[in-house]
C-alpha atoms as a PDB file:
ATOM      1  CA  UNK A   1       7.450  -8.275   1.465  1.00  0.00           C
ATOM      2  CA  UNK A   2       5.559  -8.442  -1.121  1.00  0.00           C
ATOM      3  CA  UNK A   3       6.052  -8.390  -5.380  1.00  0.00           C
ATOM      4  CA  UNK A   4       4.573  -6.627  -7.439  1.00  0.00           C
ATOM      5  CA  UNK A   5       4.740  -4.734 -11.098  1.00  0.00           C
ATOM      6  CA  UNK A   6       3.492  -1.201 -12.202  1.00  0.00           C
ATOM      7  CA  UNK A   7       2.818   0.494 -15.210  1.00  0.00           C
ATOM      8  CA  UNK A   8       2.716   4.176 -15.285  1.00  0.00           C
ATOM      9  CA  UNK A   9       0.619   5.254 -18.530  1.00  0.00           C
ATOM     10  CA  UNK A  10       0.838   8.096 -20.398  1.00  0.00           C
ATOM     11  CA  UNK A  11       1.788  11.739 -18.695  1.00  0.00           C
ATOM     12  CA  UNK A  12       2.450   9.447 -15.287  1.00  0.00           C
ATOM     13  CA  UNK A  13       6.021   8.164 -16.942  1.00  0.00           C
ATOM     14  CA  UNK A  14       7.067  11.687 -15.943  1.00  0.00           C
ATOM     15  CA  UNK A  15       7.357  10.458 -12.525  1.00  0.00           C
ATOM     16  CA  UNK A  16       9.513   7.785 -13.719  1.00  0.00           C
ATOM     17  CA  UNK A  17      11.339   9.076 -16.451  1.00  0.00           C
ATOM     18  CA  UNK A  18      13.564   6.290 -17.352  1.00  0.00           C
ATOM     19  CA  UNK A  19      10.203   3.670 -17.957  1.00  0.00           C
ATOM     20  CA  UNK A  20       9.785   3.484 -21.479  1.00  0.00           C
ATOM     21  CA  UNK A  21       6.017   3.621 -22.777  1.00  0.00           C
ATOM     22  CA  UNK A  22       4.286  -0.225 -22.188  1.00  0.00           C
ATOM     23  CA  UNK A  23       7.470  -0.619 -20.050  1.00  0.00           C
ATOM     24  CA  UNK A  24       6.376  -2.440 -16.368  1.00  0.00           C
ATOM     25  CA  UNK A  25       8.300  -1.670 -13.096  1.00  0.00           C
ATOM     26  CA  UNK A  26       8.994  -4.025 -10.640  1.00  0.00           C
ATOM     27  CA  UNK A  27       8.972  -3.350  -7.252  1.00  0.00           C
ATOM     28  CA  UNK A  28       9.071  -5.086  -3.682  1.00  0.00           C
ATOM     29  CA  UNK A  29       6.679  -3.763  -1.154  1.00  0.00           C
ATOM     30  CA  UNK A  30       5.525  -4.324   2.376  1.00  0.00           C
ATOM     31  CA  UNK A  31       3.009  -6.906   3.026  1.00  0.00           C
ATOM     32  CA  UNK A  32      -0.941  -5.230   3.580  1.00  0.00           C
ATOM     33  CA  UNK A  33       0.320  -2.158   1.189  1.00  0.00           C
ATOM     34  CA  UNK A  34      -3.176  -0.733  -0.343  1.00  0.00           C
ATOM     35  CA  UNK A  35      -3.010   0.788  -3.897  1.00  0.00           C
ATOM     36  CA  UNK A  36      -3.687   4.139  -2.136  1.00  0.00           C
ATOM     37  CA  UNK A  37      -0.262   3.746  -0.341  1.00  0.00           C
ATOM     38  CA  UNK A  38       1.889   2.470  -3.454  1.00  0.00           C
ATOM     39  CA  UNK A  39       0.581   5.155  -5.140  1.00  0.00           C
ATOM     40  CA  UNK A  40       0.897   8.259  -2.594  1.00  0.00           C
ATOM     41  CA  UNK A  41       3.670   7.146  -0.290  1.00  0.00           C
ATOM     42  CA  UNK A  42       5.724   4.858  -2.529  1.00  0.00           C
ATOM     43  CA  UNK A  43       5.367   6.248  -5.956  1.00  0.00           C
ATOM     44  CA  UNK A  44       5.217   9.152  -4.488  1.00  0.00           C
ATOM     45  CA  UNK A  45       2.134  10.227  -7.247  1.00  0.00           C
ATOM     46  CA  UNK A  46      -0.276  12.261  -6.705  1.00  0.00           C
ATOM     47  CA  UNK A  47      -3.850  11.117  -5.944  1.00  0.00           C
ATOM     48  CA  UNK A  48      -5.298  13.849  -8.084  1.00  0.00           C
ATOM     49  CA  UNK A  49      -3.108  13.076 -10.827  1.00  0.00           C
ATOM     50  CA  UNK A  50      -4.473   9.450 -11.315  1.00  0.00           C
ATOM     51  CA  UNK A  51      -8.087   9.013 -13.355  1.00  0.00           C
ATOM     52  CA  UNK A  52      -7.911   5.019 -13.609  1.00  0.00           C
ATOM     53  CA  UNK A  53      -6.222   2.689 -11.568  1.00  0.00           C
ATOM     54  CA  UNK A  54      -6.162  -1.271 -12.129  1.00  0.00           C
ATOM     55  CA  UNK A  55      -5.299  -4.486 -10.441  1.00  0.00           C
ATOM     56  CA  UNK A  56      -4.582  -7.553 -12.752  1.00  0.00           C
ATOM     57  CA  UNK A  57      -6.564  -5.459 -15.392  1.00  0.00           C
ATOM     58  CA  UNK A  58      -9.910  -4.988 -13.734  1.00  0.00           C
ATOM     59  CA  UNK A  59     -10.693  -1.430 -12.104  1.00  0.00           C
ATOM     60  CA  UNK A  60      -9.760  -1.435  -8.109  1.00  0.00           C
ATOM     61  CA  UNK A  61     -10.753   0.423  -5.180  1.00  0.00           C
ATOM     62  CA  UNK A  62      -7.541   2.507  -3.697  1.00  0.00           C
ATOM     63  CA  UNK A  63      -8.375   0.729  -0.542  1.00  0.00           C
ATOM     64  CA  UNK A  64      -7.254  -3.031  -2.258  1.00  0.00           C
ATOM     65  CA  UNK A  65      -4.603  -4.686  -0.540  1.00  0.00           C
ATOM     66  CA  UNK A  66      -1.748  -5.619  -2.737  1.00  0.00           C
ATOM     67  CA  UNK A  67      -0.770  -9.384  -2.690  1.00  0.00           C
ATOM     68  CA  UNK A  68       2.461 -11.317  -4.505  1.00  0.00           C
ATOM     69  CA  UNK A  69       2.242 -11.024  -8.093  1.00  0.00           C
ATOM     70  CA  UNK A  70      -0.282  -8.446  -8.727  1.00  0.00           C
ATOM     71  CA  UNK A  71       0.004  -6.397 -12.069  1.00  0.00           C
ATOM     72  CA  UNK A  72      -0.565  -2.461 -11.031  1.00  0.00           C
ATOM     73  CA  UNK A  73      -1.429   0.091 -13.790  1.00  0.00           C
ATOM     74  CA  UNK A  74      -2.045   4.264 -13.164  1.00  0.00           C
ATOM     75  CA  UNK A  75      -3.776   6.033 -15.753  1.00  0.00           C
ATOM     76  CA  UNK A  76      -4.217  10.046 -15.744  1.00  0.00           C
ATOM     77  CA  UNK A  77      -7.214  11.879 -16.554  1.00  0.00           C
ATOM     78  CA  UNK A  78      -7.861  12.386 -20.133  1.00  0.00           C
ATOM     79  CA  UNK A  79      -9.327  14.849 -22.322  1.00  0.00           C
ATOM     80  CA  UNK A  80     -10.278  14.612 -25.514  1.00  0.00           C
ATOM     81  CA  UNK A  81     -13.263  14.169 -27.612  1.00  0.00           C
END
């Protein structure tokens, strides 16, 4: 097993409603997890609903492997101008 922390940003909270905003989320997860499967089968998120996603603050593939420690962020897509 395997720890790591995520931060939902923005409209993603909604999916964990009781993370406050800049609030990280701990979580224990099996060894040779990808960021694909945290997000779909753990979070339970959406792919489609994710724009950005990050690993230790630098833009990952979904196909990363997750190792102790790593600092997970989800962004949605965002409009604006």
């Amino acid at each position: 097993m395997v720890h790591i922390t995520v931060k939902l940003n923005v409209s993603l909270r909604k999916y964990r409603s009781s993370l406050k905003i800049n609030e990280e989320m701990p979580i224990l997860i099996p060894s040779d997890t990808t960021l694909a499967e945290l997000l779909e089968h753990i979070l339970q998120i959406p792919a489609e609903e994710v724009a950005i996603h990050m690993v230790n603050g630098i833009k990952s593939d979904m196909d990363r492997i997750l190792v102790e420690g790593d600092k997970v962020a989800f962004w949605p897509p965002v409009a604006g101008g």
